[in-house]
C-alpha atoms as a PDB file:
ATOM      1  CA  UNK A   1      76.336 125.097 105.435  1.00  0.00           C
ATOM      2  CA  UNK A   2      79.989 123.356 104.970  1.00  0.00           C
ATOM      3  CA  UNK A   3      82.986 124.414 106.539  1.00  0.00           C
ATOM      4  CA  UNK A   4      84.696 126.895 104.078  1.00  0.00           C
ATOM      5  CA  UNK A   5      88.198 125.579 104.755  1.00  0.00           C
ATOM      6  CA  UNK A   6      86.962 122.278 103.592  1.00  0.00           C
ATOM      7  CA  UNK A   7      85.539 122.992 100.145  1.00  0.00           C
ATOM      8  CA  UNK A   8      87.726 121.834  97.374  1.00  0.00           C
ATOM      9  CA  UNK A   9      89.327 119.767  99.924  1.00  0.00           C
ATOM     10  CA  UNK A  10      88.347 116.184 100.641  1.00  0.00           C
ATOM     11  CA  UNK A  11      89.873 114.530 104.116  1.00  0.00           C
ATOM     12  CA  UNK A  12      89.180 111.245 104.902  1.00  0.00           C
ATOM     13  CA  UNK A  13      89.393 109.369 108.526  1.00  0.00           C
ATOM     14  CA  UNK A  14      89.129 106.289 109.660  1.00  0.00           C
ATOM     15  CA  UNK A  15      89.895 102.877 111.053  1.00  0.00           C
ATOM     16  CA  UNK A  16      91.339  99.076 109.618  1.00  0.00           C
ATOM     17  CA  UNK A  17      89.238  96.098 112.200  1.00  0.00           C
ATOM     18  CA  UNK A  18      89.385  92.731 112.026  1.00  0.00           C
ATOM     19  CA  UNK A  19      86.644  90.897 114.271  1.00  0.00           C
ATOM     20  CA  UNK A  20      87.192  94.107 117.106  1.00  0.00           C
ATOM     21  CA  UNK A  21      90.419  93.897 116.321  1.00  0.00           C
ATOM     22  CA  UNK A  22      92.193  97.097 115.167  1.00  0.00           C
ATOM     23  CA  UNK A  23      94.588  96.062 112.425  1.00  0.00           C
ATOM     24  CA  UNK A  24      97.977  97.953 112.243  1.00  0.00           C
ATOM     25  CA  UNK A  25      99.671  98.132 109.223  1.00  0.00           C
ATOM     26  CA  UNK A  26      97.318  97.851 106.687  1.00  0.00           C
ATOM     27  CA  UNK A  27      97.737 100.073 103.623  1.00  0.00           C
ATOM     28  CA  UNK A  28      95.244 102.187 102.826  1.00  0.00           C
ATOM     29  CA  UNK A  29      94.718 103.925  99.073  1.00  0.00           C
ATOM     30  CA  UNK A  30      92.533 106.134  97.415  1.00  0.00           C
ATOM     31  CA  UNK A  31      92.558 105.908  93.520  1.00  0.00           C
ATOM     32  CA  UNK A  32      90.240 106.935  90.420  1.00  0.00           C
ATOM     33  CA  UNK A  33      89.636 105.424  87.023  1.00  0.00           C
ATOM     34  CA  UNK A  34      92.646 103.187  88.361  1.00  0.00           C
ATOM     35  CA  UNK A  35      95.161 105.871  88.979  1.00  0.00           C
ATOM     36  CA  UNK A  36      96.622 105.999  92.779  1.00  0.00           C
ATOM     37  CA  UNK A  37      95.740 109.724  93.912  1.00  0.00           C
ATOM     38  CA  UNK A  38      97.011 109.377  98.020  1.00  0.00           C
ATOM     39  CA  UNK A  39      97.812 106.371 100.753  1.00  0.00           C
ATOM     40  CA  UNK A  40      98.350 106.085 104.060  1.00  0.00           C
ATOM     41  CA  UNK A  41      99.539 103.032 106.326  1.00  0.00           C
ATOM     42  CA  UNK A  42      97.477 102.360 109.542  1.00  0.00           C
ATOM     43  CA  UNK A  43      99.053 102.892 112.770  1.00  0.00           C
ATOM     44  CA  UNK A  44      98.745 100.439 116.062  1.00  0.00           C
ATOM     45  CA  UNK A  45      95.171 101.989 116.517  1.00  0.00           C
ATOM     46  CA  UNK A  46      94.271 100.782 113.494  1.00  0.00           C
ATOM     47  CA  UNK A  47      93.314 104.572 112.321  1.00  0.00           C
ATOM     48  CA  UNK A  48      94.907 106.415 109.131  1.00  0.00           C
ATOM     49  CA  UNK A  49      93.550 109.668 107.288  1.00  0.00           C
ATOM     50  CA  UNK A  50      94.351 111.026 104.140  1.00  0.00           C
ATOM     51  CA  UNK A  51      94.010 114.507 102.357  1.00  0.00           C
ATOM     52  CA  UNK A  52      93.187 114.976  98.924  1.00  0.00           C
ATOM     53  CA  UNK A  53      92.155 118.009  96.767  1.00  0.00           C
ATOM     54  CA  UNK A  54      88.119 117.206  96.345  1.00  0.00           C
ATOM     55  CA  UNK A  55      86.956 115.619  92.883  1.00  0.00           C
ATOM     56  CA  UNK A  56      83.436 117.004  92.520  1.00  0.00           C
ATOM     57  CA  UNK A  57      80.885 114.801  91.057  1.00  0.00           C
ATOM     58  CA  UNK A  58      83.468 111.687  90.166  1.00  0.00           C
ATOM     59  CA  UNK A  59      83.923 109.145  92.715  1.00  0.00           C
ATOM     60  CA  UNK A  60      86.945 107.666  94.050  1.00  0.00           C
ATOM     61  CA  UNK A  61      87.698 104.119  95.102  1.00  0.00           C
ATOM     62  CA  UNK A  62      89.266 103.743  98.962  1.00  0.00           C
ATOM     63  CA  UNK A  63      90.977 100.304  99.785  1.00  0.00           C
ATOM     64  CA  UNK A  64      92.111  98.671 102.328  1.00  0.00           C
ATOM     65  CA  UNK A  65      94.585  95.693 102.348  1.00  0.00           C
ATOM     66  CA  UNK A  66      96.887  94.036 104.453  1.00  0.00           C
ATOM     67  CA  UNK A  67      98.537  90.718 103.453  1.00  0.00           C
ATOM     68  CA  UNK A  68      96.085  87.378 105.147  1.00  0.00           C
ATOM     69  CA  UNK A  69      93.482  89.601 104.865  1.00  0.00           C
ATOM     70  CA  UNK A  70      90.464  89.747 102.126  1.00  0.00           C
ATOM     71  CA  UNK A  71      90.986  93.536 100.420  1.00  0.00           C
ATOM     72  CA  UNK A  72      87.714  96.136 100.883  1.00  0.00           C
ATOM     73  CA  UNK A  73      87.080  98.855  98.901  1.00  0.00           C
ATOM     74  CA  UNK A  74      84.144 101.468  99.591  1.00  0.00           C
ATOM     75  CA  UNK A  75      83.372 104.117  97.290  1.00  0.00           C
ATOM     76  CA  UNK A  76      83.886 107.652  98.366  1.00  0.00           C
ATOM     77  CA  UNK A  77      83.261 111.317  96.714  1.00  0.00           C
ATOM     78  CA  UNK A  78      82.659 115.021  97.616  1.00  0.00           C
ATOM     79  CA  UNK A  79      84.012 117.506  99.544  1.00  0.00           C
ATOM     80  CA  UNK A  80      84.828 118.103 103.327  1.00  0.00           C
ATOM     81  CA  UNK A  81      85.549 115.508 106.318  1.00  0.00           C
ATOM     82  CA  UNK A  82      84.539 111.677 105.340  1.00  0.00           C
ATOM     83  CA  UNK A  83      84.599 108.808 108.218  1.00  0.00           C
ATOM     84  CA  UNK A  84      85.189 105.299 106.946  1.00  0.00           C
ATOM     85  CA  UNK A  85      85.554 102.084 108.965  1.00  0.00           C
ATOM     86  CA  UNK A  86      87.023  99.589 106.931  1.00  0.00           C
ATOM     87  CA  UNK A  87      86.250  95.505 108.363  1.00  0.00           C
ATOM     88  CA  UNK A  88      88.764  93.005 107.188  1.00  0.00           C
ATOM     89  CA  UNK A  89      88.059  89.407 107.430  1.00  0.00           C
ATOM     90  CA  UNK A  90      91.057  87.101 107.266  1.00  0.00           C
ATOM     91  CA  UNK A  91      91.620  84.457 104.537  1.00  0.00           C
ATOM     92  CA  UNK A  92      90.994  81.078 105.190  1.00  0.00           C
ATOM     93  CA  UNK A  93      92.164  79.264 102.341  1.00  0.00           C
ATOM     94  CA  UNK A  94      95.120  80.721  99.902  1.00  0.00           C
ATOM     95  CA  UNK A  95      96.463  78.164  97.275  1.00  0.00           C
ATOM     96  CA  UNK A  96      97.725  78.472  93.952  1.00  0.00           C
ATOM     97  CA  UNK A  97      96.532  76.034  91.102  1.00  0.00           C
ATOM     98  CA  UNK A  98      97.164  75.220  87.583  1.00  0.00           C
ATOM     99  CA  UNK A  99      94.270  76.553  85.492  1.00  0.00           C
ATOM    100  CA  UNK A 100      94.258  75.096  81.799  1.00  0.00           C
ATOM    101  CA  UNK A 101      92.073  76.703  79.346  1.00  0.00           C
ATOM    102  CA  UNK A 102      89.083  74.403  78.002  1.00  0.00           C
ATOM    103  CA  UNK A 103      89.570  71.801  80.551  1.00  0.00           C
ATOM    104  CA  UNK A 104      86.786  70.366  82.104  1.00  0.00           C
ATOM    105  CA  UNK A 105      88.097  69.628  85.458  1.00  0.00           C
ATOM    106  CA  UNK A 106      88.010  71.765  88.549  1.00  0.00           C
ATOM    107  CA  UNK A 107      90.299  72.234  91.806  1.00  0.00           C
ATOM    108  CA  UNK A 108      88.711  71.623  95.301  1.00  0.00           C
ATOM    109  CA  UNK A 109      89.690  74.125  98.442  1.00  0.00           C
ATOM    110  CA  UNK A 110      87.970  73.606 101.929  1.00  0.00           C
ATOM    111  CA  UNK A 111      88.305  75.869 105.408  1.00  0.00           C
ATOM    112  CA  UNK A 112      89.058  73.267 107.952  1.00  0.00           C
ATOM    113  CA  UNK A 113      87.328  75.260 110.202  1.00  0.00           C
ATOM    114  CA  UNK A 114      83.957  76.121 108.981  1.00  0.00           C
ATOM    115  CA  UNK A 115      83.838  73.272 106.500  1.00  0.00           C
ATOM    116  CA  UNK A 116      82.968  75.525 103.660  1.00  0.00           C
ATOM    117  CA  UNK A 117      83.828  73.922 100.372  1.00  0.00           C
ATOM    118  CA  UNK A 118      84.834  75.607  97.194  1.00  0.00           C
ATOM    119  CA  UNK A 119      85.335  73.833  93.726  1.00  0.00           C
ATOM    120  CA  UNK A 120      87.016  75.969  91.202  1.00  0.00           C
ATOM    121  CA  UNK A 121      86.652  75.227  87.685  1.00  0.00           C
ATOM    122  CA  UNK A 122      90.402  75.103  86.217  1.00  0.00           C
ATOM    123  CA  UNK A 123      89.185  75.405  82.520  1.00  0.00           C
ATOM    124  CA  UNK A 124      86.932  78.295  83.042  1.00  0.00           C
ATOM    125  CA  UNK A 125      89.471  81.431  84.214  1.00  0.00           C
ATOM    126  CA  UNK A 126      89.374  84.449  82.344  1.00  0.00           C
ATOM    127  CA  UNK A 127      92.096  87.088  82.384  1.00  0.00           C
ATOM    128  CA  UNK A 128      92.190  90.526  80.323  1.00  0.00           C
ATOM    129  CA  UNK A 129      88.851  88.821  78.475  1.00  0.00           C
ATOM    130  CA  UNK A 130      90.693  85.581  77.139  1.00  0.00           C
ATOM    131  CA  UNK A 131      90.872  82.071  78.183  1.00  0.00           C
ATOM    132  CA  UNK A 132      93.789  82.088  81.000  1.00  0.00           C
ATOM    133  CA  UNK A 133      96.305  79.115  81.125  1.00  0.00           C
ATOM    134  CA  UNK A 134      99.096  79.188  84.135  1.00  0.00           C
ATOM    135  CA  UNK A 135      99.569  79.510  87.740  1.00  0.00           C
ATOM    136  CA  UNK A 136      96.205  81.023  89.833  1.00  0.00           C
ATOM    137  CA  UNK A 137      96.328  81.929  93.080  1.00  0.00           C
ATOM    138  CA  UNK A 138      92.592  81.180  94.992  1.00  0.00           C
ATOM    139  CA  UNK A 139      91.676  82.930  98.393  1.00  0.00           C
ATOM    140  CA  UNK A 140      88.708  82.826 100.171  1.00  0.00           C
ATOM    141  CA  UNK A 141      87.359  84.809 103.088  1.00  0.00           C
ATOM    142  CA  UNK A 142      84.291  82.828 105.188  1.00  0.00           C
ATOM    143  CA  UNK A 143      81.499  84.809 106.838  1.00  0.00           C
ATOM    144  CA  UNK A 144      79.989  83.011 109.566  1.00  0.00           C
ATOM    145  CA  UNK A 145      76.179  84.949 109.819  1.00  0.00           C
ATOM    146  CA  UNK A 146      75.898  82.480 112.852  1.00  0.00           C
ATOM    147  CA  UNK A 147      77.431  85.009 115.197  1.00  0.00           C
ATOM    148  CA  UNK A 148      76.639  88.598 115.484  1.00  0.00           C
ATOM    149  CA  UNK A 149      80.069  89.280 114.758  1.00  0.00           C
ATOM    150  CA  UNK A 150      79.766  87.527 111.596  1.00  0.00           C
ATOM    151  CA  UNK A 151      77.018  89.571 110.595  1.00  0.00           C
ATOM    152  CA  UNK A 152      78.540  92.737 111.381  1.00  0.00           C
ATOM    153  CA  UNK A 153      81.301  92.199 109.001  1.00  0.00           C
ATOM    154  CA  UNK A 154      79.314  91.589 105.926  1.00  0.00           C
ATOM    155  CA  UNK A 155      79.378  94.330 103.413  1.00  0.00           C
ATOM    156  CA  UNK A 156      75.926  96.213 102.937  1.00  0.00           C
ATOM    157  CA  UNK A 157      74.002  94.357 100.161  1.00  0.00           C
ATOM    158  CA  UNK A 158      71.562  96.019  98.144  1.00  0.00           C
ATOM    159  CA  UNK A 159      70.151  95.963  95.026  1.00  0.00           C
ATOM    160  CA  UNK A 160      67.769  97.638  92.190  1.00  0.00           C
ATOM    161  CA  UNK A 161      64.618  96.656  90.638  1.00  0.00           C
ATOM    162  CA  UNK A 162      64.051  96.923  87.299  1.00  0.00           C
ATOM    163  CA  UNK A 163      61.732  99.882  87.602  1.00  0.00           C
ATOM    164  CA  UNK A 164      64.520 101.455  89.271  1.00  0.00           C
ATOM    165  CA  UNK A 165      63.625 101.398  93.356  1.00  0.00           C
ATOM    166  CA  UNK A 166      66.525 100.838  95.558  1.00  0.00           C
ATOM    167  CA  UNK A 167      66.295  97.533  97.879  1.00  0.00           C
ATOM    168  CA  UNK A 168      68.535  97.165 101.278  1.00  0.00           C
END
């Protein structure tokens, strides 16, 4: 059975990294359907924790972001005591373009380091549903799955068959 002092009440723990690095200073926000419900700021461990009257059967969107740094989110939901390790990986690449609506061109961005190449196509932006013309800003986070640390900082990916079945 849970706690009674922590029904109605969701409390959430936890920890910025970057590549075993604990990252101080990264903010830290809980929102739903878009609105900003609590945030926190992680201190020089790299830990934070947040309180928040539950939201039963809704969930809730946790982020973490810290400027150089790719943003994560991770969904969470209930009631009681949540632990949630967040893994940054830095940006590589950060440039602005021009993007121009229709054109045909694109804009080419490479990480000097793991040669990964990206070619963004200028005319093909969307914003708000429509066609976007102006200034773009382009950022990139590389995953090396080379190294075990590499691996350890991808995001679970799974998936759903049509019939429904849950794939990891």
């Amino acid at each position: 059975l849970k706690s009674k002092e922590f029904q109605g009440k969701l409390i959430i723990k936890g920890s910025v990294n970057s590549k075993g690095t604990r990252i101080e200073g990264a903010s830290v926000e809980l929102s739903m359907k878009g609105v900003l419900l609590s945030s926190a700021v992680s201190g020089k461990s790299g830990s934070w924790e947040q309180r928040t009257p539950a939201k039963l059967g809704q969930a809730m969107a946790l982020t973490a972001q810290k400027q150089d740094f790719a943003k994560a989110t991770k969904r969470v939901g209930g009631d009681g005591v949540r632990q949630i390790r967040f893994e940054l990986l830095p940006l590589v690449i950060r440039e602005t373009f021009q993007a121009k609506a229709g054109d045909k061109g694109s804009e080419a961005f490479k990480d000097p380091h793991s040669g990964a190449k990206f070619d963004v196509p200028v005319g093909e932006i969307i914003k708000d549903g429509m066609a976007f013309t102006g200034e773009v800003e382009f950022s990139a986070a590389v995953v090396d799955l080379s190294t075990p640390a590499g691996v350890q900082s991808m995001p679970p990916l799974t998936g759903r068959t049509v019939n429904g079945a849950v794939t990891p």
